[in-house]
Every structure is written in structure tokens, then in C-alpha cells.
C-alpha atoms as a PDB file:
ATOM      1  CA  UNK A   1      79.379 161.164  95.286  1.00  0.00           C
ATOM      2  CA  UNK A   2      75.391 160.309  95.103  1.00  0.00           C
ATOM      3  CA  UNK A   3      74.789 162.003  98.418  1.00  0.00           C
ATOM      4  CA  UNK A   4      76.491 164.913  97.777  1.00  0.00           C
ATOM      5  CA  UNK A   5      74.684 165.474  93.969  1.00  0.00           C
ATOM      6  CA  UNK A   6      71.268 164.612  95.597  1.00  0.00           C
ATOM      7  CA  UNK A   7      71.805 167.239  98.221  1.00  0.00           C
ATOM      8  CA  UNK A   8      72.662 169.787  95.573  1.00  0.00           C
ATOM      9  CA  UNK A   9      69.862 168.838  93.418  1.00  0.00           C
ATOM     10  CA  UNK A  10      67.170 168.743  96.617  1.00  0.00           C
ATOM     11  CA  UNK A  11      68.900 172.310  97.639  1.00  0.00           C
ATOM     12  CA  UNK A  12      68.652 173.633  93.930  1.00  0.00           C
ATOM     13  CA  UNK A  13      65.121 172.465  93.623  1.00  0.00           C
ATOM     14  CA  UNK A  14      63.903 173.774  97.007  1.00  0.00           C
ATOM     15  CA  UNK A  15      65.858 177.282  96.113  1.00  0.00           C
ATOM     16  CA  UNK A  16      63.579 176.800  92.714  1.00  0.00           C
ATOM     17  CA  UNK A  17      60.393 176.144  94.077  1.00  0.00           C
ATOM     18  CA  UNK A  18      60.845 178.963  97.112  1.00  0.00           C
ATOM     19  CA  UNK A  19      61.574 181.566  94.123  1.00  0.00           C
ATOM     20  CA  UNK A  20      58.594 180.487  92.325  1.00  0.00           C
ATOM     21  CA  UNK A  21      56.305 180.693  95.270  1.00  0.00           C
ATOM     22  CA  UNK A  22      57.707 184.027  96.060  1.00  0.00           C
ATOM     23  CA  UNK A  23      56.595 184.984  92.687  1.00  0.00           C
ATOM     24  CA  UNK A  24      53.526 183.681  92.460  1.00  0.00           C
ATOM     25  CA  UNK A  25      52.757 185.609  95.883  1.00  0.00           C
ATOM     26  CA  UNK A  26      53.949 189.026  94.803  1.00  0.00           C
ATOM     27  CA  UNK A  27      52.121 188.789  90.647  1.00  0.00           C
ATOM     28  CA  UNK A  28      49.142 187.696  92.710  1.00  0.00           C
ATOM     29  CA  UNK A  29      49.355 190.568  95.307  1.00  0.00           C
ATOM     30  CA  UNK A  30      49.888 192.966  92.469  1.00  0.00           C
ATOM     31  CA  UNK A  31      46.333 192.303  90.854  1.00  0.00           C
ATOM     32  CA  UNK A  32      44.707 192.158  93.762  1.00  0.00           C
ATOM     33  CA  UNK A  33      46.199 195.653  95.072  1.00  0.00           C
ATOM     34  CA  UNK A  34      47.733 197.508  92.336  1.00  0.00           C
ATOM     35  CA  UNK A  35      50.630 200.278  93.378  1.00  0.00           C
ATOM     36  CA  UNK A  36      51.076 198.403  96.692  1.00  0.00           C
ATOM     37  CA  UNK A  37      54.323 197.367  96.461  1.00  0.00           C
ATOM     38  CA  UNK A  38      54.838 193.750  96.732  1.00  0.00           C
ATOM     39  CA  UNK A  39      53.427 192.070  99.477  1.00  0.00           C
ATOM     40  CA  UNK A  40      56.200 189.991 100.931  1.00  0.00           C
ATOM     41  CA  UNK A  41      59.169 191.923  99.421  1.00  0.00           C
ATOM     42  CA  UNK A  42      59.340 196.037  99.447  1.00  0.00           C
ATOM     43  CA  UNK A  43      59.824 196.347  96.255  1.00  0.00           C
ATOM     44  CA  UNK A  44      58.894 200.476  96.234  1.00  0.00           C
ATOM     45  CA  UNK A  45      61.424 200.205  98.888  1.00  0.00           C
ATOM     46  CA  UNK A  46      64.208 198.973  96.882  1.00  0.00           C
ATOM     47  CA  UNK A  47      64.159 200.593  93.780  1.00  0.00           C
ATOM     48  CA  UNK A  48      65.647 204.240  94.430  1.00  0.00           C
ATOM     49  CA  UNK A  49      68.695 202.054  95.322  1.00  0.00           C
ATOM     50  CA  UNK A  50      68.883 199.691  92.377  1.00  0.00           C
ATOM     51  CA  UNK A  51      68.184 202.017  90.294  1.00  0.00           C
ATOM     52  CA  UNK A  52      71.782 203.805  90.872  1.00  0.00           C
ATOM     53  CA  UNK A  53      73.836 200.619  90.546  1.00  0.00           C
ATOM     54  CA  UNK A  54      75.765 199.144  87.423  1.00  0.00           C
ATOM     55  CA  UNK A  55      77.185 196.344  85.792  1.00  0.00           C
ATOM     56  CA  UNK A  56      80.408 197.890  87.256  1.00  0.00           C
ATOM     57  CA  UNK A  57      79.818 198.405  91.000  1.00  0.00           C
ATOM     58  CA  UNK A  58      81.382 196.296  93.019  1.00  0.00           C
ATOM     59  CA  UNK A  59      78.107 194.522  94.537  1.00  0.00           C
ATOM     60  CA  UNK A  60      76.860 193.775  91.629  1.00  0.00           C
ATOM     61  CA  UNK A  61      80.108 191.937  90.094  1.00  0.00           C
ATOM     62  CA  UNK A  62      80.408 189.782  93.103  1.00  0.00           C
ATOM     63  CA  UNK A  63      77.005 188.298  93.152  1.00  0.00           C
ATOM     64  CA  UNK A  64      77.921 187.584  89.533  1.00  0.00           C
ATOM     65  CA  UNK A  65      81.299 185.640  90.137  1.00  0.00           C
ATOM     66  CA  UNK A  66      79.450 183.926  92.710  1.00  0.00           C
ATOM     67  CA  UNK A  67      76.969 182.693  90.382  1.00  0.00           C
ATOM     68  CA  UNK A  68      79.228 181.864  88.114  1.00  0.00           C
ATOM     69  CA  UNK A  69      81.334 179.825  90.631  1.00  0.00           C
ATOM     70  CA  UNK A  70      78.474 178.057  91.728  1.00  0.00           C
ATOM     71  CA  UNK A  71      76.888 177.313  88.480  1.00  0.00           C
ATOM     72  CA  UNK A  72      80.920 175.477  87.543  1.00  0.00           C
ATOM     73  CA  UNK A  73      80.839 173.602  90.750  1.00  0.00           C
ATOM     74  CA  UNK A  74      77.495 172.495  89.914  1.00  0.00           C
ATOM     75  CA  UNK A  75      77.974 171.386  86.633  1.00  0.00           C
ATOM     76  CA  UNK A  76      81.436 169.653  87.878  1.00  0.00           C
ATOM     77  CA  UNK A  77      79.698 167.480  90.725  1.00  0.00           C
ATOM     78  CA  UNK A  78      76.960 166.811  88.004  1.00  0.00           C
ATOM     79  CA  UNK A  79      79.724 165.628  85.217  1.00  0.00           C
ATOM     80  CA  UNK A  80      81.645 163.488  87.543  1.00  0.00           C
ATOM     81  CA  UNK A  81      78.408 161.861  88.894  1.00  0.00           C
ATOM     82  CA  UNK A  82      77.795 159.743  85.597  1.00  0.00           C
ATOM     83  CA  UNK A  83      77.248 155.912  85.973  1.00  0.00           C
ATOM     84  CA  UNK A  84      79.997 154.501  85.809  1.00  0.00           C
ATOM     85  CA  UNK A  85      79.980 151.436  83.692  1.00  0.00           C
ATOM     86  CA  UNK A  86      82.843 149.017  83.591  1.00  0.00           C
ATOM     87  CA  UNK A  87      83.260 148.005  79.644  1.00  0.00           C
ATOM     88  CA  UNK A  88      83.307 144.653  78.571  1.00  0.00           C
ATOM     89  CA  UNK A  89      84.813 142.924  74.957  1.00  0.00           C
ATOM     90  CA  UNK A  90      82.340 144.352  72.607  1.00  0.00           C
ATOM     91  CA  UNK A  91      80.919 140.766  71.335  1.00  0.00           C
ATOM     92  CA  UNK A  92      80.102 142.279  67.893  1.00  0.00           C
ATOM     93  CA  UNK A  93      80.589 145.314  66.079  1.00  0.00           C
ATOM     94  CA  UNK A  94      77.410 147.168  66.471  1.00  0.00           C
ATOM     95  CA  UNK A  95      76.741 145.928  70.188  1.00  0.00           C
ATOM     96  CA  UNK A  96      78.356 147.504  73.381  1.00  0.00           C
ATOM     97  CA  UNK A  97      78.397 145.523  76.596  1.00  0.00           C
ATOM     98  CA  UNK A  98      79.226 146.708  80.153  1.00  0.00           C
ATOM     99  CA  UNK A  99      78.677 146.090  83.497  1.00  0.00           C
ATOM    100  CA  UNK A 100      78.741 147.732  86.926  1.00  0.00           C
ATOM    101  CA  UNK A 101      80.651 147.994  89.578  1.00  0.00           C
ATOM    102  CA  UNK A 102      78.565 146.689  91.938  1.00  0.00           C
ATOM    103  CA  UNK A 103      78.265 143.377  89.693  1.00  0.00           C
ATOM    104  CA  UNK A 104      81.845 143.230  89.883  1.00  0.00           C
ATOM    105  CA  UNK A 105      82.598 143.589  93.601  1.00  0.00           C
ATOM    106  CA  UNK A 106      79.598 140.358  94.175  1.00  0.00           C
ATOM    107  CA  UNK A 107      81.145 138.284  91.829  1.00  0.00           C
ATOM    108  CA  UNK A 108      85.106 138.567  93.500  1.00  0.00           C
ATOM    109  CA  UNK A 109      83.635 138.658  96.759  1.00  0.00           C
ATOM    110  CA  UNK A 110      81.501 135.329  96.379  1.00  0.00           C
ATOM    111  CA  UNK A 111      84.722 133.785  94.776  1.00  0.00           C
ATOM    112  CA  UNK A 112      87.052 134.798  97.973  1.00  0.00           C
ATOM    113  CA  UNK A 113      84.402 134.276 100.586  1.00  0.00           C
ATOM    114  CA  UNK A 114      84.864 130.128  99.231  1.00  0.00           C
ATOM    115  CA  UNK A 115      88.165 130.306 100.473  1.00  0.00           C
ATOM    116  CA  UNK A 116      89.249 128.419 103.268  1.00  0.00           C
ATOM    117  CA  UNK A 117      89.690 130.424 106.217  1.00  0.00           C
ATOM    118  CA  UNK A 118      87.949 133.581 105.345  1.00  0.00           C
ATOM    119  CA  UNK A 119      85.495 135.072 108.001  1.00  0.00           C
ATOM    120  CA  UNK A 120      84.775 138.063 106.204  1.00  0.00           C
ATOM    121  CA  UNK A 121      85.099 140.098 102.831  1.00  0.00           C
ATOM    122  CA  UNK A 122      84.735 143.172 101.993  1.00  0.00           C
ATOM    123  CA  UNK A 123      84.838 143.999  98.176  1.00  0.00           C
ATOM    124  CA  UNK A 124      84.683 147.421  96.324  1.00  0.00           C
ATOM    125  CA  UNK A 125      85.252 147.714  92.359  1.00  0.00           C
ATOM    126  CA  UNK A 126      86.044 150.250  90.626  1.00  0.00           C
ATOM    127  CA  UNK A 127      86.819 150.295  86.969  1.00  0.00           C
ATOM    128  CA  UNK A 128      90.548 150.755  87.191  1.00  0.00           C
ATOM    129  CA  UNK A 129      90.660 148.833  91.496  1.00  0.00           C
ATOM    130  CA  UNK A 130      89.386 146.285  92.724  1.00  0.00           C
ATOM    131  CA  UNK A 131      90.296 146.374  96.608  1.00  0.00           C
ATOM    132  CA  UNK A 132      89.599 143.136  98.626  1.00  0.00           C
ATOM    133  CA  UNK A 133      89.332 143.474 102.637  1.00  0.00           C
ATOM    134  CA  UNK A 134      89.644 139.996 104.052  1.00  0.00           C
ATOM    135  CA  UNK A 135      89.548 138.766 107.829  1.00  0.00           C
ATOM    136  CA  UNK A 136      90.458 135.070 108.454  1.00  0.00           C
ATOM    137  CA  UNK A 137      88.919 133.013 110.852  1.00  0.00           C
ATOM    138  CA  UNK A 138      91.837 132.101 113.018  1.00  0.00           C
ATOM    139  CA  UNK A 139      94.405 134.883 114.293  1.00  0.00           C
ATOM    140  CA  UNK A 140      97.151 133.328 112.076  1.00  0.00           C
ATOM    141  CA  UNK A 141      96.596 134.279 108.321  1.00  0.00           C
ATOM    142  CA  UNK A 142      99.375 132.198 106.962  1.00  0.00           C
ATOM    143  CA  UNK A 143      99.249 132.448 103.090  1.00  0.00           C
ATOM    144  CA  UNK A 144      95.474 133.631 103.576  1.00  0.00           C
ATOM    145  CA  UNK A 145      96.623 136.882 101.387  1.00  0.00           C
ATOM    146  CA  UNK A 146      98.456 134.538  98.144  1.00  0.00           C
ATOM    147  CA  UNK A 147      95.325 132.428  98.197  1.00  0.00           C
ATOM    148  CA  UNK A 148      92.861 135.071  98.108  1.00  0.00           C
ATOM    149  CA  UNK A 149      94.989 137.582  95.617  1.00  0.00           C
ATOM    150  CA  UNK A 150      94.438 135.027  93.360  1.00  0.00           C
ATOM    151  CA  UNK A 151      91.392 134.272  93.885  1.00  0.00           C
ATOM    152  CA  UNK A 152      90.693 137.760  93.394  1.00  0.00           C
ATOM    153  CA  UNK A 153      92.683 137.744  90.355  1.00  0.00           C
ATOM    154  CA  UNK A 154      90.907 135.002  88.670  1.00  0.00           C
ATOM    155  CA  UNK A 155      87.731 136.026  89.221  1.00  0.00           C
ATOM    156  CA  UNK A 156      88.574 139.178  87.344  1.00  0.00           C
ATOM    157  CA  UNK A 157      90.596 137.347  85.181  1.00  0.00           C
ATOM    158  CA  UNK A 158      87.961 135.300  83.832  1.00  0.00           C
ATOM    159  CA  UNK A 159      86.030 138.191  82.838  1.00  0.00           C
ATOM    160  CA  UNK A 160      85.971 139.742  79.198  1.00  0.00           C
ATOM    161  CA  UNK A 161      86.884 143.381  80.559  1.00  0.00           C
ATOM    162  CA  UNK A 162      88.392 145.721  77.958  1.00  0.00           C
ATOM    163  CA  UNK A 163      90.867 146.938  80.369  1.00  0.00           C
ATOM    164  CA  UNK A 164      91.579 144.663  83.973  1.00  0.00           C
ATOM    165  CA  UNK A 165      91.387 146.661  87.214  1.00  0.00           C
ATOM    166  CA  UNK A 166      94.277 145.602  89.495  1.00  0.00           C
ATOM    167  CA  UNK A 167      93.416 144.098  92.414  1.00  0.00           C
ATOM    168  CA  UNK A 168      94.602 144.794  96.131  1.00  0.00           C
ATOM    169  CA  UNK A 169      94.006 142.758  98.689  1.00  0.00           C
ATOM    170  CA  UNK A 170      94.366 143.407 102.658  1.00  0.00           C
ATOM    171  CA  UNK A 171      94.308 140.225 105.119  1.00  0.00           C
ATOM    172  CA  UNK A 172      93.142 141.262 109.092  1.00  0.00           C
ATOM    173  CA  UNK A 173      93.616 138.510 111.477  1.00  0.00           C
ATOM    174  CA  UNK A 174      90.704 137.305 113.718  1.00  0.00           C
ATOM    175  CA  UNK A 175      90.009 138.950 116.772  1.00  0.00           C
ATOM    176  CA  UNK A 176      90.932 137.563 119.926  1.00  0.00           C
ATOM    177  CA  UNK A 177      87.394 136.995 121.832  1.00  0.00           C
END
């Protein structure tokens, strides 16, 4: 979700600054030649047919629904691209305590990476998931998956999270070499 609200933002800002040079160009033009017309846009040019349109013609009503639509998409990617914290047991009344994701996901993924047989971990945390992606050393797993479900488990477990995530776990055998 980052990349896609830092494109919008570095597209928004680059429409931004490309308007204001534009405008800077043409009020600059205009005191230097009065009654020319704009220098990069015809302005002279365009006016007979602006002048004839309304709030009601057609043209004008879609460019307006499709500023509206992309001012709500906009302001949707920008709403659902808050931090998300992961909240812990407030220890006192007037103090609120969280913690991150990322936090989260190093702390499980140190605890099953100690666990015999694992080659690999991958860990991502969410606030309501916590998904474990394990490959064991040997192309048998065994009870790899029990062992490092709770593992998983405890590690969360011993946390003082309002609400525990649940925790999935996938076990991938080693690959033959």
C-alpha cells in the first residue's frame, strides 16, 4: 500500500508543481506583453468556446465526476494508508502503548528460527494474522509444523496484546540439491 500512496502523492505533486509553472509562465508573459494571449496556452483562442458552455453541458459535467471520482479514490488510498499500530494492554489509565507490525513479525520469527530443524522463516504480522512460512532443513518435516505453531503461538502469547492475531503456519520441505 506505501508504493501505491507514494506514487499518487509524487503524481499529485508533479501535476501541482507543472500547473504552477504553467502559471507562473503565462502571469509573467502577460506583463511583459499585454493583450498577447498567453504564451504557452491560446488563451484568445479558447475563449469564444468557453464562453458558450454551462454547468449543464455534457463536457463540462464529466470532467466534474471525474474529479470527483478521483479526489474519493484519493482520499480512500490516503485513509487506508495509516500506520498501523498493533495495541498493547494499556499499562495505566492515561498511557497508550502499541507496537508495530514489523516488531512483531522479528520477535516470532527469532523464536521459530531456534527451532530445531528450521532452515528458513519467513514471518509477516498483521494485527489480526500472523502467517509463519517455514522450510526445514531435511526433506522430511515430521512434526516441524506442531513445534513451530507453537512456537509461534507462544511468542505471541507472551505478549500483552489487547486482541491476539491468530497465527498460521506453512511447513516446505528442503529441497533436494
Amino acid at each position: 500500500m506505501r508504493v501505491v500512496v507514494r506514487s499518487l502523492t509524487s503524481l499529485a505533486g508533479l501535476v501541482v508543481v507543472a500547473a504552477g509553472a504553467l502559471l507562473v509562465v503565462e502571469i509573467v508573459g502577460i506583463w511583459l506583453r499585454p493583450g498577447s494571449g498567453g504564451v504557452l496556452v491560446p488563451w484568445a483562442d479558447a475563449r469564444p468556446e468557453l464562453t458558450g458552455w454551462t454547468w449543464r453541458d455534457v463536457p463540462v459535467l464529466v470532467v466534474a465526476a471525474g474529479c470527483v471520482v478521483v479526489g474519493l479514490v484519493l482520499l480512500v488510498v490516503s485513509l487506508s494508508a495509516g500506520h498501523r499500530a498493533i495495541r498493547l494492554l494499556d499499562p495505566a489509565p492515561e498511557v497508550t502503548a502499541t507496537s508495530d507490525s514489523r516488531s512483531l513479525a522479528r520477535l516470532v520469527g527469532h523464536r521459530v528460527r531456534a527451532e530445531d530443524g528450521v532452515a528458513a522463516a519467513a514471518v509477516t504480522a498483521r494485527r489480526r494474522r500472523v502467517r509463519v512460512k517455514v522450510t526445514g532443513r531435511f526433506r522430511t518435516t515430521g512434526d516441524l509444523r506442531e513445534r513451530v505453531a507453537e512456537a509461534a503461538s507462544a511468542a505471541v502469547g507472551t505478549l500483552p496484546l489487547q486482541r491476539s492475531p491468530r497465527v498460521s503456519v506453512s511447513v516446505s520441505p528442503a529441497k533436494e540439491r
